[in-house]
C-alpha atoms as a PDB file:
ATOM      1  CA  UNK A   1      15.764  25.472  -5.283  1.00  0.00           C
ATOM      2  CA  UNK A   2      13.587  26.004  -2.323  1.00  0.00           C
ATOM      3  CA  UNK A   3      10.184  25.579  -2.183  1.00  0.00           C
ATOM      4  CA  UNK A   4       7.137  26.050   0.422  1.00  0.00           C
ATOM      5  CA  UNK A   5       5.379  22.273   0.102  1.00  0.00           C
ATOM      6  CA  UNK A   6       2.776  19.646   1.475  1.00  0.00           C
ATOM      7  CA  UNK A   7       5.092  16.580   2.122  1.00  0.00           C
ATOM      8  CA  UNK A   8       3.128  13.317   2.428  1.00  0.00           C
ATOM      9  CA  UNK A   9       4.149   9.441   2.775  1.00  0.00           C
ATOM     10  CA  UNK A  10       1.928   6.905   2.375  1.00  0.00           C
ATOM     11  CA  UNK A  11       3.102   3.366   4.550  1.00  0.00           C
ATOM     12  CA  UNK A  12       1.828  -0.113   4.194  1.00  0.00           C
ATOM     13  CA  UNK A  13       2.491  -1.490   7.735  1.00  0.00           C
ATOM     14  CA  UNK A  14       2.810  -5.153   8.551  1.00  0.00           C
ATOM     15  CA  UNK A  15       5.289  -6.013   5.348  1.00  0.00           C
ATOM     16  CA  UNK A  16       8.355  -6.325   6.495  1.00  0.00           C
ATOM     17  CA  UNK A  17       7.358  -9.971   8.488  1.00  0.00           C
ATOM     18  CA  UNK A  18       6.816 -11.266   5.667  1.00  0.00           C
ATOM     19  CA  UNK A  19      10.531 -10.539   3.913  1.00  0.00           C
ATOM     20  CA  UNK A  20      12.102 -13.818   4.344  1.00  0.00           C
ATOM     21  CA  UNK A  21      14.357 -15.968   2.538  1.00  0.00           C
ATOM     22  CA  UNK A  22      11.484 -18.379   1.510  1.00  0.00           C
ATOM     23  CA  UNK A  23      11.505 -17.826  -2.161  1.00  0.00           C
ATOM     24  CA  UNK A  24       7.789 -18.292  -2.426  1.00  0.00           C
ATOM     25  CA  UNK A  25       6.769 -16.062   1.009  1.00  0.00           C
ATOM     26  CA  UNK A  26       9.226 -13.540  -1.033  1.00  0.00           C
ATOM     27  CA  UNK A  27       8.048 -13.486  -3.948  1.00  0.00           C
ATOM     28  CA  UNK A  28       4.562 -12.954  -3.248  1.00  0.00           C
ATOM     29  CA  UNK A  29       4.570 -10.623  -0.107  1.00  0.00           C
ATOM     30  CA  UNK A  30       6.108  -8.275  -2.816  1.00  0.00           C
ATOM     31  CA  UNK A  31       3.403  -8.949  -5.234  1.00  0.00           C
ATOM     32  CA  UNK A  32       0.967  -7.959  -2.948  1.00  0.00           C
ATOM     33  CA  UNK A  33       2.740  -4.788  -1.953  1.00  0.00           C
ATOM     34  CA  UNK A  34       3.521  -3.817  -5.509  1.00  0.00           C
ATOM     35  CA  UNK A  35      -0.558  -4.133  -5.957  1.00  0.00           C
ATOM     36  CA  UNK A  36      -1.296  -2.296  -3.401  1.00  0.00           C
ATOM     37  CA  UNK A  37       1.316   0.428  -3.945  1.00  0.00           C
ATOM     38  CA  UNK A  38      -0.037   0.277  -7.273  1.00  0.00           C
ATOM     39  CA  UNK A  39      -3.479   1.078  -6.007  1.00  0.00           C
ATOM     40  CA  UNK A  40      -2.554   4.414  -4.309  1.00  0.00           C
ATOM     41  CA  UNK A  41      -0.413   5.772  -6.901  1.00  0.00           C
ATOM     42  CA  UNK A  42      -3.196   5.634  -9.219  1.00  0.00           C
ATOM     43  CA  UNK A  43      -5.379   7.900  -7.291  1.00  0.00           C
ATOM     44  CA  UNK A  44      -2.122  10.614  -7.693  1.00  0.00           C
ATOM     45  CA  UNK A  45      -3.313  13.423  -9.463  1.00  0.00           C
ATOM     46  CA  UNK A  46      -2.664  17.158  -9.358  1.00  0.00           C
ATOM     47  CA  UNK A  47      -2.079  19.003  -6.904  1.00  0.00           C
ATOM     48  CA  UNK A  48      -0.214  15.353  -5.480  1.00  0.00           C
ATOM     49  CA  UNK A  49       2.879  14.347  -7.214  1.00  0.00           C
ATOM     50  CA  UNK A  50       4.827  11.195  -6.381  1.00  0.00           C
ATOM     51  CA  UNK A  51       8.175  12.203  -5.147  1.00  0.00           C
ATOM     52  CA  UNK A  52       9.973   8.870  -4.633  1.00  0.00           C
ATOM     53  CA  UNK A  53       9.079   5.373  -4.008  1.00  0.00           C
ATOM     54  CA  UNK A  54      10.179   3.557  -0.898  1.00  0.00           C
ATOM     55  CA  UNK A  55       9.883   0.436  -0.798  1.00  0.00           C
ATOM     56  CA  UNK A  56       6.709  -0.329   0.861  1.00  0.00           C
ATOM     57  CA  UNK A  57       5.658   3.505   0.824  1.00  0.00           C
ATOM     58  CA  UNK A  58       5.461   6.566  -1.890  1.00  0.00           C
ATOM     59  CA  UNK A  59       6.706   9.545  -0.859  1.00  0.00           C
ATOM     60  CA  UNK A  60       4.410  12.901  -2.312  1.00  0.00           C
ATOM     61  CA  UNK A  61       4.397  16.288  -2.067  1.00  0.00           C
ATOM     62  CA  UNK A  62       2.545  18.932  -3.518  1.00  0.00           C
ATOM     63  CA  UNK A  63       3.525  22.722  -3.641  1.00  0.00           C
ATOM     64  CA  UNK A  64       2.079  25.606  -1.654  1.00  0.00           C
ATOM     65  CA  UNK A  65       1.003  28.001  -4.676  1.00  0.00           C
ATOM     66  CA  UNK A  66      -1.398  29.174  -6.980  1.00  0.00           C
ATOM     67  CA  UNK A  67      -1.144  27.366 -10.461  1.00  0.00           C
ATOM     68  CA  UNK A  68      -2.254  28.134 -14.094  1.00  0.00           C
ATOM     69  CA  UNK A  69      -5.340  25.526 -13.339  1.00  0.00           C
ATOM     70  CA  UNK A  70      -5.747  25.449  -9.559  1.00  0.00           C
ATOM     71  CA  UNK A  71      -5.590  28.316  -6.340  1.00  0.00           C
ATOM     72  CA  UNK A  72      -4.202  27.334  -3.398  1.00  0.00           C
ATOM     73  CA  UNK A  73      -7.103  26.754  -1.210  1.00  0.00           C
ATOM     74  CA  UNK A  74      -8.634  24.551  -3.997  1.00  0.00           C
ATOM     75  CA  UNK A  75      -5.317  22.195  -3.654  1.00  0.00           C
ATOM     76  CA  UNK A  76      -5.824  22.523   0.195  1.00  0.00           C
ATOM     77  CA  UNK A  77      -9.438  20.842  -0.415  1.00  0.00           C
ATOM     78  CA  UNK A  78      -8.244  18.234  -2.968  1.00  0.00           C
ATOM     79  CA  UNK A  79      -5.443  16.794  -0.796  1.00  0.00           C
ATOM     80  CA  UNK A  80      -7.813  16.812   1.890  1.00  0.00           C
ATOM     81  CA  UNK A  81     -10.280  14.545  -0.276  1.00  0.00           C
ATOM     82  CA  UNK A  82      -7.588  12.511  -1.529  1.00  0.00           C
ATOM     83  CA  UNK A  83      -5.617  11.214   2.210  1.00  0.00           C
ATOM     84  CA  UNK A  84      -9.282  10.521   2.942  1.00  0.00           C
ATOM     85  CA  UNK A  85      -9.561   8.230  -0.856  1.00  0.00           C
ATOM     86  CA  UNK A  86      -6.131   6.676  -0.617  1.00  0.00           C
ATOM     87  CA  UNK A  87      -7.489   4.871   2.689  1.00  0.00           C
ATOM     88  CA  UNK A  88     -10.478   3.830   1.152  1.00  0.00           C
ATOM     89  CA  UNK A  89      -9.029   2.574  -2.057  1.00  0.00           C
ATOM     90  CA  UNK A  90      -6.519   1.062  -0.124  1.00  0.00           C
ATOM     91  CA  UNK A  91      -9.007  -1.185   1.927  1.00  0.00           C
ATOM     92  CA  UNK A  92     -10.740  -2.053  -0.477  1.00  0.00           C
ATOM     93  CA  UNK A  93      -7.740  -3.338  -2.830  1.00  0.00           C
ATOM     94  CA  UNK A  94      -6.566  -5.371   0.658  1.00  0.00           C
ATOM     95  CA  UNK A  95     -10.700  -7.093   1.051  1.00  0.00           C
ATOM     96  CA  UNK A  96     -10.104  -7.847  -2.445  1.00  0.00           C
ATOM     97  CA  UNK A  97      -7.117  -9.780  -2.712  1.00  0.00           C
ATOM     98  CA  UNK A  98      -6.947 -10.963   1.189  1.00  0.00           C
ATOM     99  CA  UNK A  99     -10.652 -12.656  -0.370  1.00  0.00           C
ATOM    100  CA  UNK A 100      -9.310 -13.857  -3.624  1.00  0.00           C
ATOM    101  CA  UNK A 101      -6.082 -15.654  -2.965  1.00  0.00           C
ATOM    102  CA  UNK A 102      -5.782 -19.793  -2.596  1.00  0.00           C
ATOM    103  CA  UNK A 103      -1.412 -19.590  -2.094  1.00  0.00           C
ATOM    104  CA  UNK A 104      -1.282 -20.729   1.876  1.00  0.00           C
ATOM    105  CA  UNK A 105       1.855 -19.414   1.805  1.00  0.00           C
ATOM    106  CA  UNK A 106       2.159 -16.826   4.944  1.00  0.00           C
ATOM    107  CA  UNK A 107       2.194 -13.425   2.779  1.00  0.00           C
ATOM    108  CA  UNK A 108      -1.076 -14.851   1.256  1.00  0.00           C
ATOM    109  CA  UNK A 109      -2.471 -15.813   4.444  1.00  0.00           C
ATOM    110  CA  UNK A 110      -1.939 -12.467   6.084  1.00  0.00           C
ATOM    111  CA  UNK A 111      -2.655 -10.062   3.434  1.00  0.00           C
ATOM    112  CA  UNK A 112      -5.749  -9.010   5.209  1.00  0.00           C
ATOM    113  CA  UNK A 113      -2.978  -8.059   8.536  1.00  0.00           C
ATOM    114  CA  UNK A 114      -2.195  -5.238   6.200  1.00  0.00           C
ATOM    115  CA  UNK A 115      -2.680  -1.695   6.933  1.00  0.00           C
ATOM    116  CA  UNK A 116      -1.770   1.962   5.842  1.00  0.00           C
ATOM    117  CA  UNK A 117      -0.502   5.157   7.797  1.00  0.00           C
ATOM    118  CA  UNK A 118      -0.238   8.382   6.629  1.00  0.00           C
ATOM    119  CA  UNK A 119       2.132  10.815   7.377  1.00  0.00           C
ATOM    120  CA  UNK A 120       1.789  14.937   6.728  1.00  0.00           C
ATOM    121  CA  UNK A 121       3.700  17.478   7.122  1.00  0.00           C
ATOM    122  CA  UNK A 122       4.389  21.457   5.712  1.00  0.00           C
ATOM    123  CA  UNK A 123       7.074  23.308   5.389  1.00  0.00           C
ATOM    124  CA  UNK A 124       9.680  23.437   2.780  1.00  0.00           C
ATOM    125  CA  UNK A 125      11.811  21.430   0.349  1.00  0.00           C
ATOM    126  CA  UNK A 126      15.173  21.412  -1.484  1.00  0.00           C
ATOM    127  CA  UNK A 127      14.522  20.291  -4.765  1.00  0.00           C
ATOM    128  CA  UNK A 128      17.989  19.422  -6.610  1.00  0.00           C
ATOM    129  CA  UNK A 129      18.765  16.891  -9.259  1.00  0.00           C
ATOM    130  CA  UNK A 130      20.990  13.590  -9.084  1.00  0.00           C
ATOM    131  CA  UNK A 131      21.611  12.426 -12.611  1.00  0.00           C
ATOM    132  CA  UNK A 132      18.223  11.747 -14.390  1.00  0.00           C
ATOM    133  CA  UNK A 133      16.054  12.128 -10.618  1.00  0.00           C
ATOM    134  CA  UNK A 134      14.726  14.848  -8.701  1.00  0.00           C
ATOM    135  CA  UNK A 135      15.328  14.692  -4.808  1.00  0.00           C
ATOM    136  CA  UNK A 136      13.885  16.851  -1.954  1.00  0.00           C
ATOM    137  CA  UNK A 137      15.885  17.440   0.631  1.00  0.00           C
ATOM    138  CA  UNK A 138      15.885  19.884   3.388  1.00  0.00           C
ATOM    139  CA  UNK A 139      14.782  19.309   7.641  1.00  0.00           C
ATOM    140  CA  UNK A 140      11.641  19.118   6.412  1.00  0.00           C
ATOM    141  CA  UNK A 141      11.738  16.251   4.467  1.00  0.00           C
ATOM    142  CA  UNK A 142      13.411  14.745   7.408  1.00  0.00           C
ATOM    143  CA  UNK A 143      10.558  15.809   9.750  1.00  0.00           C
ATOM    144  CA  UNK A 144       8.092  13.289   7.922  1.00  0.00           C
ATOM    145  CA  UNK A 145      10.224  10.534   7.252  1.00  0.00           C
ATOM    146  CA  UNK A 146      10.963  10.457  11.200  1.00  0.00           C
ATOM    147  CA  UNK A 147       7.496  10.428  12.591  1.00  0.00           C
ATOM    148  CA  UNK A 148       7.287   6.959  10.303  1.00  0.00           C
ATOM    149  CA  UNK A 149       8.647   5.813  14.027  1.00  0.00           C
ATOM    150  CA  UNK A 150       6.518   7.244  16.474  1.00  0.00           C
ATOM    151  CA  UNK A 151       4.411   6.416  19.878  1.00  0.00           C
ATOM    152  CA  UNK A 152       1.113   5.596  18.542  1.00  0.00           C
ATOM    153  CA  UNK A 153      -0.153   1.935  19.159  1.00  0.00           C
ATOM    154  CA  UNK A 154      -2.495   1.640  16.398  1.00  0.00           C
ATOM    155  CA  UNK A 155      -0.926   0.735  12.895  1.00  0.00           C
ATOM    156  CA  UNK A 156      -3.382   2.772  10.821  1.00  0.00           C
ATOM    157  CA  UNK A 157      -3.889   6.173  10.670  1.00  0.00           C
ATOM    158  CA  UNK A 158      -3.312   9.467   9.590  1.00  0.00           C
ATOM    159  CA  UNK A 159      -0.694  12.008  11.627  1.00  0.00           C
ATOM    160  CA  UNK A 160      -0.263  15.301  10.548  1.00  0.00           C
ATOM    161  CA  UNK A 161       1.855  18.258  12.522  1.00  0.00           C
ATOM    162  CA  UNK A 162       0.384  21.099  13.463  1.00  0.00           C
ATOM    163  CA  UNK A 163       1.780  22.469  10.572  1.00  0.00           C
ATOM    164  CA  UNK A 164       0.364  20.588   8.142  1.00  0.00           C
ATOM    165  CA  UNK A 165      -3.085  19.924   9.978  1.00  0.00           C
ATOM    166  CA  UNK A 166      -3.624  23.463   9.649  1.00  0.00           C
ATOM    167  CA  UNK A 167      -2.673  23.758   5.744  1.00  0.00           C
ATOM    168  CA  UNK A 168      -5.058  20.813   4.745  1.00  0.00           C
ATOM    169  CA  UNK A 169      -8.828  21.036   4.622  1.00  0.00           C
ATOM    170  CA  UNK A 170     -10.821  17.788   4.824  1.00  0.00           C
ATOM    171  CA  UNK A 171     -14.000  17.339   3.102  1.00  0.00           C
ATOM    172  CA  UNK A 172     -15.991  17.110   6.273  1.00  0.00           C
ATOM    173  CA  UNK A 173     -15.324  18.032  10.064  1.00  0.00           C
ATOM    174  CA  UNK A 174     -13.010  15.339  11.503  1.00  0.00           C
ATOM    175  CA  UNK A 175     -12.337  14.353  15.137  1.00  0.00           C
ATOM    176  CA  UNK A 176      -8.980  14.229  16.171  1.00  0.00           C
ATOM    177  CA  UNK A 177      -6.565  14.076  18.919  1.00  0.00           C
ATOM    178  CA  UNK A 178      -3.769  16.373  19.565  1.00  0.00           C
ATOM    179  CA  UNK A 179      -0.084  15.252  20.696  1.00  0.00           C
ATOM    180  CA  UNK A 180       3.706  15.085  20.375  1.00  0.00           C
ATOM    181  CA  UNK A 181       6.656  13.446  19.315  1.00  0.00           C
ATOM    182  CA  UNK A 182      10.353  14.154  19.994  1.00  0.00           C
ATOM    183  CA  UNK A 183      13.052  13.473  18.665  1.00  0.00           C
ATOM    184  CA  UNK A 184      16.938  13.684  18.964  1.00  0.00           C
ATOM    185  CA  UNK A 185      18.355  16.628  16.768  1.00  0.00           C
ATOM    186  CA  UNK A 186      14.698  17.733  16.090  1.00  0.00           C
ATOM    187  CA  UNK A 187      13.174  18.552  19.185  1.00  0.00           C
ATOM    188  CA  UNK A 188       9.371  18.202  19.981  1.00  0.00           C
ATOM    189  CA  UNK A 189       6.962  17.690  16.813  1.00  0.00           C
ATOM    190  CA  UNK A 190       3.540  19.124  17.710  1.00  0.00           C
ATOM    191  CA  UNK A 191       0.906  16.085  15.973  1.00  0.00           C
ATOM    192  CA  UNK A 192      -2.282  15.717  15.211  1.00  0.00           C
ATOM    193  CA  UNK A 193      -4.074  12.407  14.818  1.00  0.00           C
ATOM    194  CA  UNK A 194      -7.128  11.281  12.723  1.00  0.00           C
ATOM    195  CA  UNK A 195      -8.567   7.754  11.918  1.00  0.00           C
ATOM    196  CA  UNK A 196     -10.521   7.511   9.171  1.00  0.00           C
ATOM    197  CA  UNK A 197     -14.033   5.471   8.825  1.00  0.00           C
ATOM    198  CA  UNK A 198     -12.165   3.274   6.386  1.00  0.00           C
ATOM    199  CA  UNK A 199      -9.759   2.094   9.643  1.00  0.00           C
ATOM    200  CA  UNK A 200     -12.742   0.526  11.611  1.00  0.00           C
ATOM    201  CA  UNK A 201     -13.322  -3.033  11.582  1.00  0.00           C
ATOM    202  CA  UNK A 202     -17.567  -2.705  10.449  1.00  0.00           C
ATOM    203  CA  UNK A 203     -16.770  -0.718   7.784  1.00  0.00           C
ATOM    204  CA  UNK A 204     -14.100  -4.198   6.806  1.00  0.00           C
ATOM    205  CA  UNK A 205     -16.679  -6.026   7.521  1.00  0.00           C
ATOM    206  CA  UNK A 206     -19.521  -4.105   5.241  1.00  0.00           C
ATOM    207  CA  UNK A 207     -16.575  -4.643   2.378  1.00  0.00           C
ATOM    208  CA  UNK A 208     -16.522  -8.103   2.872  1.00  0.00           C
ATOM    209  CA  UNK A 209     -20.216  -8.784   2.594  1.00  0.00           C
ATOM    210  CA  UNK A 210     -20.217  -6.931  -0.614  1.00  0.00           C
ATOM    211  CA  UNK A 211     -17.708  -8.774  -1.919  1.00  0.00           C
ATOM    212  CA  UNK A 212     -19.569 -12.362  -0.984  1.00  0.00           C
ATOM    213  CA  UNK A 213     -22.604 -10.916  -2.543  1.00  0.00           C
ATOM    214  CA  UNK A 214     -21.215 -10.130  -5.764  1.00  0.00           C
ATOM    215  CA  UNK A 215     -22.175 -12.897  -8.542  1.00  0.00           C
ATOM    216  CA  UNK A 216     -19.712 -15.764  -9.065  1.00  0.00           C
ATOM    217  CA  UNK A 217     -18.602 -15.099 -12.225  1.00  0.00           C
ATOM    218  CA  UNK A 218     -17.193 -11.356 -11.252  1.00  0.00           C
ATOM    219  CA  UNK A 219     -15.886 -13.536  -8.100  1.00  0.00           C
ATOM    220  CA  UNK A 220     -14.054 -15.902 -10.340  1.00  0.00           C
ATOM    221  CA  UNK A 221     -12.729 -13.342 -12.798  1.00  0.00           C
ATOM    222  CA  UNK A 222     -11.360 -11.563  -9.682  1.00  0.00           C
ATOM    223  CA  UNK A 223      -9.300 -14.685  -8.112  1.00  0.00           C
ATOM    224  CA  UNK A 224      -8.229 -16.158 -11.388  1.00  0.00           C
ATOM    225  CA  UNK A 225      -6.630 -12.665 -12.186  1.00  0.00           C
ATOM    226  CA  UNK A 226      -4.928 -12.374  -8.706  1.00  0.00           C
ATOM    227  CA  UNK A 227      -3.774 -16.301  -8.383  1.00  0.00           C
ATOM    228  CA  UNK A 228      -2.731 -15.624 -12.153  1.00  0.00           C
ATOM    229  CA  UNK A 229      -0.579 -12.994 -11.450  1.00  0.00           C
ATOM    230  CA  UNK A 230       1.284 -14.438  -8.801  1.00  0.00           C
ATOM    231  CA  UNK A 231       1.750 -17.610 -10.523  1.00  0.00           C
ATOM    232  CA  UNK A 232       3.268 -16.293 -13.730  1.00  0.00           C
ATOM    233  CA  UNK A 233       5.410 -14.096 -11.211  1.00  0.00           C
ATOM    234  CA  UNK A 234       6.795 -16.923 -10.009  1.00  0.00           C
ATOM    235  CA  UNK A 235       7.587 -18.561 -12.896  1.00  0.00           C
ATOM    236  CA  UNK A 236       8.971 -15.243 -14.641  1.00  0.00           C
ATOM    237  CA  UNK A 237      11.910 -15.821 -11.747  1.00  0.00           C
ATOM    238  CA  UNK A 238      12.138 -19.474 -11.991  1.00  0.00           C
ATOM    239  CA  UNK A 239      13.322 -19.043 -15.555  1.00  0.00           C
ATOM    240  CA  UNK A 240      15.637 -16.730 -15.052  1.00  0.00           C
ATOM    241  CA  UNK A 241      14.498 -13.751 -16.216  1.00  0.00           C
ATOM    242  CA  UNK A 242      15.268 -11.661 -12.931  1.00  0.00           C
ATOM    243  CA  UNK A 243      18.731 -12.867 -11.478  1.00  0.00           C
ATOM    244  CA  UNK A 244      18.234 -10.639  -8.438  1.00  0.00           C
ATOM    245  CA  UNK A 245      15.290  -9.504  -6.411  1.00  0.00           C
ATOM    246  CA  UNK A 246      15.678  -6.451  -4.181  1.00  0.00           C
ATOM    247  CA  UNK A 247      12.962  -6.664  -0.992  1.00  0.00           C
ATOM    248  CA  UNK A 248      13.375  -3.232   1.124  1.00  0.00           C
ATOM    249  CA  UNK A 249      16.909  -3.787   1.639  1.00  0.00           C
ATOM    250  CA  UNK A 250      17.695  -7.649   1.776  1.00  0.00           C
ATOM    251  CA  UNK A 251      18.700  -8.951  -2.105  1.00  0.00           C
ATOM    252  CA  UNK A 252      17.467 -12.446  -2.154  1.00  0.00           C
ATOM    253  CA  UNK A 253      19.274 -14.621  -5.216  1.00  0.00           C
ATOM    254  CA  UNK A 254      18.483 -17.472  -7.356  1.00  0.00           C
ATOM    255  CA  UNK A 255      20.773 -20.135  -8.503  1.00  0.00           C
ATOM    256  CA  UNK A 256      20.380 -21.010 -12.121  1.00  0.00           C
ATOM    257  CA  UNK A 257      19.366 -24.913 -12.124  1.00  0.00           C
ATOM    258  CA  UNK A 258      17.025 -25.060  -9.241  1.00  0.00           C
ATOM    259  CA  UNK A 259      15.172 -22.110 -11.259  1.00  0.00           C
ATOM    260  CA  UNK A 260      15.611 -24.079 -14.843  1.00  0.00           C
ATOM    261  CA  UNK A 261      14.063 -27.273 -12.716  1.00  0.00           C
ATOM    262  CA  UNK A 262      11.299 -24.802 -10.685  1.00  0.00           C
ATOM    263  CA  UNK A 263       9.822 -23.868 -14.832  1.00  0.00           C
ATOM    264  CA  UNK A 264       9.928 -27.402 -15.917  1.00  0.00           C
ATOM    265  CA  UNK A 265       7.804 -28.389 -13.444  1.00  0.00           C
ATOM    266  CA  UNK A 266       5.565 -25.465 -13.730  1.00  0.00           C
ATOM    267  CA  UNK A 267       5.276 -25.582 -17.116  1.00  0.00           C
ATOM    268  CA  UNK A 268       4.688 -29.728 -17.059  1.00  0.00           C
ATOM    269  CA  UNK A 269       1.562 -28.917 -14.573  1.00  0.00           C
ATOM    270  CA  UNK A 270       0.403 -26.027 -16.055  1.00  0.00           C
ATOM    271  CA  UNK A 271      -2.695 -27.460 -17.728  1.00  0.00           C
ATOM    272  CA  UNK A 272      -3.303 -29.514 -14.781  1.00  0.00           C
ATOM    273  CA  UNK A 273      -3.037 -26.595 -12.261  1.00  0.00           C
ATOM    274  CA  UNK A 274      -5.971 -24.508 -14.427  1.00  0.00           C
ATOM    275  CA  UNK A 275      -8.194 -27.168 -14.001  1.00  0.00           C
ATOM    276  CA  UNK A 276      -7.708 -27.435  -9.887  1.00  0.00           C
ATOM    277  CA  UNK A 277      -7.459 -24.022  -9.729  1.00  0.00           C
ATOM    278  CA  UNK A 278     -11.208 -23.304 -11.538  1.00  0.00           C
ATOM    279  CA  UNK A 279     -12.530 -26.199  -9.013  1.00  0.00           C
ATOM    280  CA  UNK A 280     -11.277 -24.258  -6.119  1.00  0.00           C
ATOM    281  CA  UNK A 281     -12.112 -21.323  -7.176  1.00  0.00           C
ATOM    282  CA  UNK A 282     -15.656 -22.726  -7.509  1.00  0.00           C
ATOM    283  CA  UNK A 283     -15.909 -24.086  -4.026  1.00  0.00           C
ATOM    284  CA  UNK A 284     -14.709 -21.180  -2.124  1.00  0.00           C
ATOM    285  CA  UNK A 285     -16.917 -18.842  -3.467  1.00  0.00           C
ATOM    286  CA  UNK A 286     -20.088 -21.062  -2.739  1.00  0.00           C
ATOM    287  CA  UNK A 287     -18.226 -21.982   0.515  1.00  0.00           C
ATOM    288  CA  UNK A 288     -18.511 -18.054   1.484  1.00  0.00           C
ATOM    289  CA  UNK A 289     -21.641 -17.953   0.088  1.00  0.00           C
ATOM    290  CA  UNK A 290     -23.039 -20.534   2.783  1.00  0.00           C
ATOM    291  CA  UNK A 291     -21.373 -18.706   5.954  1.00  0.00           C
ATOM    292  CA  UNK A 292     -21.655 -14.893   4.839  1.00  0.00           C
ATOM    293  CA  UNK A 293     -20.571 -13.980   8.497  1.00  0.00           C
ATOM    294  CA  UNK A 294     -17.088 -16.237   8.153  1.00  0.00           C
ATOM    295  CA  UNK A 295     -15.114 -13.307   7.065  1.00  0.00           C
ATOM    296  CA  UNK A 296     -16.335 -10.370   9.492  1.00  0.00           C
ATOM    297  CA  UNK A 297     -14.038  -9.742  12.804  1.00  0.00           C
END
């Protein structure tokens, strides 16, 4: 069935360099994407559905009708608000953890590198069923997985066609900058581009500040639930209990001893690892606390 839509993907740029074959690097670059995924999907609500996942991105779409609890123009405003919320949410989950994490390892050390485009487009969809999943199809849903690739230098932002600039209403009057994109079997893609306040480095730096300021024990709950979370992950697959990992396309597998001897040795150190772990916890939060300007770019 055909349908008139709002198709949407949301990207988190600067992940695939950290897909390697180190099982650590691995692990955790997709613990950090899984959080942040996590983060935008729950700001999904009606009129947005979530379409697919992809890997680093979620694919939405929201359809161009009146509903039982919502007119058209209301969804218009509402997916306006939210492209505008999923950046700011978005930063803010990436200050977080970029400011919480003690792993050196280089997904750790470069979550901050981390950044989100949006893509937009209208038109319409094919919406058919394979097995127990609903796929849309159609040269529209083409249209905005293909400007994914496109000529713009800067790794966050929002780019909408014409199209779909002109079937969204933002909150507030926006500045943006008109252009194009071609493509082979598509033709020329009249765009549109806007960079929200969230993508400038002061309002980074205002979110880091905050974060220093906030009192040490909402600090330390903060990192041990992060560095807790990416420790257990990494035992959960030394022990076995996920044979396979699947990273955007590359399957990275485990043999069974090295995992069996991996737990031991987490398991041994365990009590000893809480202990260093609530020490440095302690002195990087009074360490940022001493240089409040050591974080801002």
């Amino acid at each position: 069935m055909e349908k008139p839509v709002i198709l949407i993907i949301a990207d988190i740029s600067g992940y695939t360099r950290f897909i390697t074959s180190n099982i650590e690097t691995t692990t955790h670059s997709q613990a950090v994407v899984t959080e942040l995924v996590e983060t935008i999907i729950k700001q999904v609500e009606i009129p947005l559905e979530v379409a697919k996942l992809e890997g680093d991105a979620v694919f939405l779409y929201s359809v161009k009708e009146n509903s039982d609890t919502m007119s058209w123009n209301d969804k218009r405003m509402k997916i306006g608000e939210k492209l505008i919320t999923f950046f700011e949410t978005f930063t803010k989950k990436v200050v977080e953890l970029s400011m919480s994490t003690l792993c050196e390892c280089d997904a750790c050390k470069n979550i901050s590198m981390l950044r989100l485009k949006i893509i937009v487009h209208s038109g319409k969809a094919v919406f058919h069923r394979i097995g127990k999943f609903e796929e849309l199809g159609g040269v529209d849903a083409i249209v905005v997985h293909r400007l994914l690739k496109n000529s713009l230098k800067s790794n966050e932002y929002i780019l909408l066609t014409e199209a779909g600039y002109n079937d969204i209403e933002f909150p507030e009057a926006i500045e943006v900058t008109k252009g194009t994109e071609q493509y082979d079997e598509i033709g020329i893609v009249k765009t549109v581009v806007f960079y929200p306040t969230s993508t400038k480095p002061e309002y980074r730096a205002h979110l880091e500040e905050a974060t220093i300021s906030k009192p040490f024990s909402e600090r330390y709950r903060t990192m041990k639930g992060w560095n807790n979370k990416i420790w257990f992950r990494s035992l959960a697959l030394a022990i076995g209990l996920r044979k396979t990992e699947h990273y955007n396309n590359l399957n990275v597998e485990y043999k069974f001893f090295p995992r069996i001897g991996e737990a031991l040795y987490r398991l041994v150190t365990f009590p000893y690892v809480a202990l260093a772990k609530k020490y440095m916890y302690y002195v990087k939060i009074k360490n940022e606390g001493s240089h409040p300007h050591s974080h801002t770019h």
